[in-house]
Protein backbone atom coordinates (compact mmCIF):
# COMPACT_ATOMS: atom_id res chain seq x y z
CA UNK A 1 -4.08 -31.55 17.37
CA UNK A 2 -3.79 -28.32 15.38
CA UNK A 3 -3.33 -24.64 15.99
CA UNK A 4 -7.08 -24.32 15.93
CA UNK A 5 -7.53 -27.02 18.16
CA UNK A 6 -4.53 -25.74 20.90
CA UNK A 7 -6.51 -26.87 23.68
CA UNK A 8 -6.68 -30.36 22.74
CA UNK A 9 -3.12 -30.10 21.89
CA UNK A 10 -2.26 -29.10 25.47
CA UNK A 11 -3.50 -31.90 26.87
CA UNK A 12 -1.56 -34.60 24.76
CA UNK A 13 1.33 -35.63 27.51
CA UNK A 14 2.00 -39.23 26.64
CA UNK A 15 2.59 -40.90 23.68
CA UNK A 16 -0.55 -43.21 23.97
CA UNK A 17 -2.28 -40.13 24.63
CA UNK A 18 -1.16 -38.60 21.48
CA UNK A 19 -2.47 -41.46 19.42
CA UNK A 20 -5.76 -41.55 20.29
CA UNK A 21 -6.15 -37.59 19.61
CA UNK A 22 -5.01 -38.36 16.50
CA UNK A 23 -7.01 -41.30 16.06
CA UNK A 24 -9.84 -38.95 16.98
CA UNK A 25 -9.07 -36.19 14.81
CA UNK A 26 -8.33 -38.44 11.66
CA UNK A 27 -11.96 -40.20 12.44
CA UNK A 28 -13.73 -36.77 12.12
CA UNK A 29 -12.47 -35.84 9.34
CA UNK A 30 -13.12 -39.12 7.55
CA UNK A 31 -10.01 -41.25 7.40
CA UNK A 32 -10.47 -44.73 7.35
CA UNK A 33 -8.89 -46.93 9.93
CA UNK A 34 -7.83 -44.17 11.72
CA UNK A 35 -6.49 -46.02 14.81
CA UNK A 36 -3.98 -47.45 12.31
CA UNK A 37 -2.86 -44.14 10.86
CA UNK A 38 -2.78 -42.71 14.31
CA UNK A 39 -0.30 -45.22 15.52
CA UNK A 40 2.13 -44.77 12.17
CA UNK A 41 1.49 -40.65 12.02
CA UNK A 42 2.80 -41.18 15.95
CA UNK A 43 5.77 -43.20 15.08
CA UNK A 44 6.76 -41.02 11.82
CA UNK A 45 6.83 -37.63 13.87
CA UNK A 46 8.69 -39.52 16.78
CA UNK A 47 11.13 -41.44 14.55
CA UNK A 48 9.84 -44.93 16.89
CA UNK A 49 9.61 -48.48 16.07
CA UNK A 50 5.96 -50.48 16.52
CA UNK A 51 7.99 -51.83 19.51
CA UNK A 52 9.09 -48.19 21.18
CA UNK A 53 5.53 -47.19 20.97
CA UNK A 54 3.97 -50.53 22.63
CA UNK A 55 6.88 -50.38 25.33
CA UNK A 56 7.01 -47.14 25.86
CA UNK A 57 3.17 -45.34 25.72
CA UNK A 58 3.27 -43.39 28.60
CA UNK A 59 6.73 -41.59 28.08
CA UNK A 60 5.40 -38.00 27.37
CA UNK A 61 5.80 -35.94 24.22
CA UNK A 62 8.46 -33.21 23.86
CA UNK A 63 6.77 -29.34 22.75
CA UNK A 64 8.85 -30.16 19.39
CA UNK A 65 7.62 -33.41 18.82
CA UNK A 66 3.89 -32.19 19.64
CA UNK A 67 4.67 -29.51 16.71
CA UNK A 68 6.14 -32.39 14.06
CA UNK A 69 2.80 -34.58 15.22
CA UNK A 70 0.44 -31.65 14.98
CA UNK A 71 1.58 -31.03 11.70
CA UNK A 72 1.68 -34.05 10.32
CA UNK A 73 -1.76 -35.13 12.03
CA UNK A 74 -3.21 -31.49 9.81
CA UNK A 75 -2.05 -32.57 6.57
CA UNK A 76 -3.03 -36.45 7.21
CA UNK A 77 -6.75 -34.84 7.93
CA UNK A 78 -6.79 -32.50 4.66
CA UNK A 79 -6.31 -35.69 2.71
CA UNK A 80 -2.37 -35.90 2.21
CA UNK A 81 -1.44 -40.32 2.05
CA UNK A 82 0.67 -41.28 4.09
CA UNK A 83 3.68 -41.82 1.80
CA UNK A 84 3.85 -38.35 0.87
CA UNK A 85 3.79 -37.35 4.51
CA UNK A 86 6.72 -40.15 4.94
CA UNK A 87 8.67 -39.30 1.75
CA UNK A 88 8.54 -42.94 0.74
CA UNK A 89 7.13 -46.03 0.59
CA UNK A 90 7.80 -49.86 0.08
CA UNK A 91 7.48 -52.12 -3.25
CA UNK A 92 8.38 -55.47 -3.70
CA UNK A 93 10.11 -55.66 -0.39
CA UNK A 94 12.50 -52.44 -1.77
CA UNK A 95 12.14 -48.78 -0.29
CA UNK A 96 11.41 -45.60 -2.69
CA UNK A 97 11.58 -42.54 -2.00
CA UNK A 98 8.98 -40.17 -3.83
CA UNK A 99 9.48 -36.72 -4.99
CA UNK A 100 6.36 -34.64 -6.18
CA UNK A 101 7.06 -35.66 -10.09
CA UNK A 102 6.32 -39.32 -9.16
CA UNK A 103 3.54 -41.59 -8.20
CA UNK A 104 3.16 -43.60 -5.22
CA UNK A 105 3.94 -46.62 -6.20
CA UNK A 106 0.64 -49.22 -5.90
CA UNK A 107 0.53 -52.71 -4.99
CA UNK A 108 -1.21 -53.83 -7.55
CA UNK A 109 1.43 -52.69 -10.34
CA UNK A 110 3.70 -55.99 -8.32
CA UNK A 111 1.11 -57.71 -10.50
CA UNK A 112 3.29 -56.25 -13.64
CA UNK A 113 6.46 -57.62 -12.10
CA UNK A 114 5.29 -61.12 -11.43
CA UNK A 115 4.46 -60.98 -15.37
CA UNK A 116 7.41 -60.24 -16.02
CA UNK A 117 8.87 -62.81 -14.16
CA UNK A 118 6.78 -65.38 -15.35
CA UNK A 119 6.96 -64.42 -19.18
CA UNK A 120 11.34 -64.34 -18.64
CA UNK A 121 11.34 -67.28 -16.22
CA UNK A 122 15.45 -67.66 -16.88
CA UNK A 123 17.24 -65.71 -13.16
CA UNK A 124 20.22 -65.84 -15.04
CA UNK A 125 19.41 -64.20 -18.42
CA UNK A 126 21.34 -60.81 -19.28
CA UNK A 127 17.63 -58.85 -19.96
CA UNK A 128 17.91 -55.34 -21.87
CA UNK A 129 15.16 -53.48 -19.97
CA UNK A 130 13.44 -50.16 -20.72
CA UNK A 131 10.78 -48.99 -18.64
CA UNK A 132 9.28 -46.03 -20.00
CA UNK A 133 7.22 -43.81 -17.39
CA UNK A 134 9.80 -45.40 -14.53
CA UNK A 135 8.78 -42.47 -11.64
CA UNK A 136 10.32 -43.56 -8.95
CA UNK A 137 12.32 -46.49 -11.15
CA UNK A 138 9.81 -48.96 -8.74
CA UNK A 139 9.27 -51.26 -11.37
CA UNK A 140 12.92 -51.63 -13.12
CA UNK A 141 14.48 -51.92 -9.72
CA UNK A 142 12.53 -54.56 -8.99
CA UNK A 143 13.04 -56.49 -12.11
CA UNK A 144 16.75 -55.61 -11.43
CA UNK A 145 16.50 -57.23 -8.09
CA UNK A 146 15.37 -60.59 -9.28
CA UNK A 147 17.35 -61.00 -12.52
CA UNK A 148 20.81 -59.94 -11.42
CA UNK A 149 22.24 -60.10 -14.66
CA UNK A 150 19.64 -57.46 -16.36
CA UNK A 151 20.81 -53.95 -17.11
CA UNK A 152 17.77 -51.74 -17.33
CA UNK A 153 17.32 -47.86 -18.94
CA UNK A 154 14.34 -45.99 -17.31
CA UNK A 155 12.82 -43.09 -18.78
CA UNK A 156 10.56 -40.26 -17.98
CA UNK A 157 9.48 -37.13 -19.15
CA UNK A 158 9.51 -35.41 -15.96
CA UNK A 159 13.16 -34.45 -14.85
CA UNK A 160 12.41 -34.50 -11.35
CA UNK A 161 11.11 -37.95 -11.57
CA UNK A 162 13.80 -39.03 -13.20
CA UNK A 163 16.22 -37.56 -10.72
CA UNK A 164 14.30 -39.32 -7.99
CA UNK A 165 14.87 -42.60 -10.52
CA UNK A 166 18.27 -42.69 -10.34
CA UNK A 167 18.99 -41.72 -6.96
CA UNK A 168 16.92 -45.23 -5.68
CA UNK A 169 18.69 -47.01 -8.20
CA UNK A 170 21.63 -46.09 -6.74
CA UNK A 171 20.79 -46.26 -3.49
CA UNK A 172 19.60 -49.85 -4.06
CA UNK A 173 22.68 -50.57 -5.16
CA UNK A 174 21.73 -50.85 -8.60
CA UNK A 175 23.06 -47.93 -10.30
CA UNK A 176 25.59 -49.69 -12.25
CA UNK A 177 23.34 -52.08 -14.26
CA UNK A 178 21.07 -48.81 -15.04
CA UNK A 179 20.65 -45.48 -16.49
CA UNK A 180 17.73 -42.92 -16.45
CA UNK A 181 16.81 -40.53 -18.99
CA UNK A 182 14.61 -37.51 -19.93
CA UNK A 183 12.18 -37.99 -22.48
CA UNK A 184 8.93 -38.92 -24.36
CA UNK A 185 8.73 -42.64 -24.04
CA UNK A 186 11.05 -44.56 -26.80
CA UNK A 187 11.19 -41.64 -29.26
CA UNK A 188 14.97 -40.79 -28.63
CA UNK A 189 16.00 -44.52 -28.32
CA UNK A 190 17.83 -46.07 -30.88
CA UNK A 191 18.68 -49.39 -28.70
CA UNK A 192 16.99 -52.57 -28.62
CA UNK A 193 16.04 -54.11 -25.37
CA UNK A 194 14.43 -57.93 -24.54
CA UNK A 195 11.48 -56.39 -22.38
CA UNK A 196 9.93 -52.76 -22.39
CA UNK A 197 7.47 -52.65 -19.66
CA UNK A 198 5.16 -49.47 -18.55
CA UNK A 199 2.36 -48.20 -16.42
CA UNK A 200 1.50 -45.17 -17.96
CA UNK A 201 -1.36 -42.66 -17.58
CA UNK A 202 -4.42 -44.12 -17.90
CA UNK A 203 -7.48 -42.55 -16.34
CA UNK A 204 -9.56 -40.43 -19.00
CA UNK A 205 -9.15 -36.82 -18.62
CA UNK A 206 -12.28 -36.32 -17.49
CA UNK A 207 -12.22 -38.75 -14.69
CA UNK A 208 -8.82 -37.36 -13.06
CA UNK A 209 -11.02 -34.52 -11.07
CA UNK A 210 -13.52 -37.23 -9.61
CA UNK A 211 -10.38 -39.24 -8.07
CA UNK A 212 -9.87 -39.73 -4.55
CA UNK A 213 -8.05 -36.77 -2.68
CA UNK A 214 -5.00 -38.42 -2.25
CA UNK A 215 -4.38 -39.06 -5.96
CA UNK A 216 -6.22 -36.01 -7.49
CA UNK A 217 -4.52 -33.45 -5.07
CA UNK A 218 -0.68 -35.14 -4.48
CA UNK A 219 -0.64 -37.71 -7.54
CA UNK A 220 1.52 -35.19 -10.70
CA UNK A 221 -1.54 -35.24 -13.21
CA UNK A 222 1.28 -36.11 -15.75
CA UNK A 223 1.35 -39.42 -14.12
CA UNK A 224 -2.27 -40.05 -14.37
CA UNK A 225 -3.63 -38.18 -17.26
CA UNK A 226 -4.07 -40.05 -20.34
CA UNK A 227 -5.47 -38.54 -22.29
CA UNK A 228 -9.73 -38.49 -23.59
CA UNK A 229 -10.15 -42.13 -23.45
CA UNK A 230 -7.42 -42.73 -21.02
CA UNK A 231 -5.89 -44.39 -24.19
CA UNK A 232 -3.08 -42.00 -25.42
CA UNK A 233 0.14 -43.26 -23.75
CA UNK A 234 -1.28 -47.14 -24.86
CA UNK A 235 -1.31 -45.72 -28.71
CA UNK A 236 2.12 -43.58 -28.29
CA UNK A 237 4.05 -46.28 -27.01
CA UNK A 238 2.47 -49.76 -29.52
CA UNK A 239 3.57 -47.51 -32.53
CA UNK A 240 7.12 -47.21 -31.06
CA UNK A 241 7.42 -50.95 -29.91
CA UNK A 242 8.99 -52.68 -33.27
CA UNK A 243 11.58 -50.43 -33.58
CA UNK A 244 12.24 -50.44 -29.26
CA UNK A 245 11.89 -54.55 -29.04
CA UNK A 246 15.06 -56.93 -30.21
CA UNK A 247 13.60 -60.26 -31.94
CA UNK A 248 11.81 -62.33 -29.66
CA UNK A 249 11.22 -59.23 -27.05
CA UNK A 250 8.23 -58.90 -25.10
CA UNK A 251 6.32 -56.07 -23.82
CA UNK A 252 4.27 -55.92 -20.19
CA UNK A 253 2.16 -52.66 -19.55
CA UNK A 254 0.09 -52.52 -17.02
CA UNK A 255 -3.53 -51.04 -17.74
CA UNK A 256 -6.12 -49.38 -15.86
CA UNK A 257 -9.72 -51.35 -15.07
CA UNK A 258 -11.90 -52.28 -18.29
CA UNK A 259 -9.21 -51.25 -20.32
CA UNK A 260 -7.78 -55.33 -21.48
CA UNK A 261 -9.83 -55.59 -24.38
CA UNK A 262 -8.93 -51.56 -25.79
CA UNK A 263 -5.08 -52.01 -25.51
CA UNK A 264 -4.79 -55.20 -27.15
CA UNK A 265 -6.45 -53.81 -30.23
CA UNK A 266 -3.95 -51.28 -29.97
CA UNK A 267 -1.40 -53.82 -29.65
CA UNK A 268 -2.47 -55.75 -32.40
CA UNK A 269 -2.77 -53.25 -34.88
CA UNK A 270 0.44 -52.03 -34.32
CA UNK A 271 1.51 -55.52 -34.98
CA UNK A 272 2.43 -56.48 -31.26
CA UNK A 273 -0.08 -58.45 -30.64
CA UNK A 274 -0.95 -59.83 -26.85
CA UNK A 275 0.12 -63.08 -25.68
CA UNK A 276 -3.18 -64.29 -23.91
CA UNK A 277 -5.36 -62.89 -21.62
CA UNK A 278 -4.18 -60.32 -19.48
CA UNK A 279 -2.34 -61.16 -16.08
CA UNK A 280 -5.40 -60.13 -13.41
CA UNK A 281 -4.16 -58.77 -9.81
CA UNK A 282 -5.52 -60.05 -6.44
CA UNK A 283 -8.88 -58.06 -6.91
CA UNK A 284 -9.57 -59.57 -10.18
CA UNK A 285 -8.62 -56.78 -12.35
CA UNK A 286 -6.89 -57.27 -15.56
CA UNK A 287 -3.79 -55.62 -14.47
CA UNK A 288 -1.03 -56.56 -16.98
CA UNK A 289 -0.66 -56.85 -20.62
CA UNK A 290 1.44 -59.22 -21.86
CA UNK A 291 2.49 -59.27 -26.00
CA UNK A 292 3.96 -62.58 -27.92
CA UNK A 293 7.43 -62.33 -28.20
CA UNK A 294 8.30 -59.68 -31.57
CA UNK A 295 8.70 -61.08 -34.51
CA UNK A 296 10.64 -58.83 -36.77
């Protein structure tokens, strides 16, 4: 269904119909499931529910909604995800919007949430967060969410990022027990705070090229680069730790795949030492980094 393929186009009258052109166009150029993707590409251009779109198949498309489909069908088919094409996308039951300074948030970094949970069992305990790298403030806003009496202070280094921050902080209703800032992790902090938590860049710089489309080409490489070893955000952020954790603090960063035994030597050298093995996520990986709580 693109300008190139007109003919096609002209034929799409229903809604059903639309979907499996899509569904056929996605296949070729290598999408997986593309049935699935059809359906929600379909639904996104159409502004429908699952339920309008099983009711209602054979209700014909509009010209303009065969030009928002057709469009977003193209840029599905180059390799643009989904939650780019939708502006947003779901974590830990909350909706985010993205901007182009932040990732899409993964499931897998939930794994770095339920550490935290487990590591600061209390619902009721008045937390000091910091969340350094926050993107799209997924991770403190869910934190947020489940300890109600936390106040949380995200930080990134991209402005637009943290713009998109604090608008779904706010939006979530949360912008009164947080605050976003611009900057380099911790160095401009002079606070202490009862959990610092992170997912920063970890994929070696010479890896970022060979990642899938979606992340190489929409991902912001700030977000993903880390450096020659994939290592340099781990390093940047252990040296600030005892001066960013109040006594007893913990820290949770999540970490990329093989990377457990590296950042606890980081960890420990730095004299914030992990606090067991790493929490692993439901594929196995070692996906969060827990340290003992800081001893002053």
């Amino acid at each position: 269904m693109s300008r190139s393929g007109a003919g096609e186009a002209s034929r799409v009258t229903t809604r059903a119909e639309a979907s499996r052109a899509v569904a056929g166009r996605l296949a070729t150029a290598g999408i997986e499931a593309p049935e699935r993707e059809a359906r929600l590409l379909v639904r996104l251009a159409l502004g429908l529910s699952e339920l309008d779109l099983v009711t209602r198949a054979d209700i014909p498309l509009t010209p303009e909604e065969t030009v928002r489909l057709d469009a977003l069908a193209a840029r599905r088919a180059q390799g643009e995800p989904l939650a780019r094409l939708a502006g947003r996308r779901e974590f830990w039951s909350l909706d985010f919007t993205l901007s182009a300074g932040t990732l899409v948030p993964r499931p897998e970094t939930e794994t770095l949430v339920e550490a935290v949970l487990a590591a600061f069992p209390d619902a009721g305990a008045a937390l000091h967060v910091l969340d350094l790298g926050t993107g799209t403030g997924a991770i403190l806003a869910a934190i947020l969410s489940e300890r109600p009496a936390a106040f949380g202070v995200g930080v990134d280094l991209s402005e637009d990022a943290a713009r998109t921050a604090r608008d779904n902080l706010v939006r979530l209703g949360l912008g009164a027990r947080s605050a976003v800032l611009v900057g380099r992790w911790g160095a401009a902090l002079s606070g202490r705070f009862d959990l610092v938590v992170s997912n920063p860049p970890y994929i070696a710089s010479g890896d970022v090229s060979g990642l899938p489309l979606d992340v190489r080409d929409h991902d912001p490489h700030l977000a993903l680069d880390g450096g020659a070893d994939g290592l340099d955000a781990y390093r940047a952020i252990a040296r600030q730790l005892a001066g960013l954790l109040a006594p007893g603090g913990r820290a949770v960063l999540e970490l990329g795949a093989g990377q457990e035994t590296d950042v606890a030597e980081i960890l420990s050298v730095c004299g914030i030492p992990p606090d067991g093995p790493a929490r692993r996520d439901l594929a196995g990986i070692a996906r969060a980094i827990v340290t003992a709580p800081f001893i002053p």
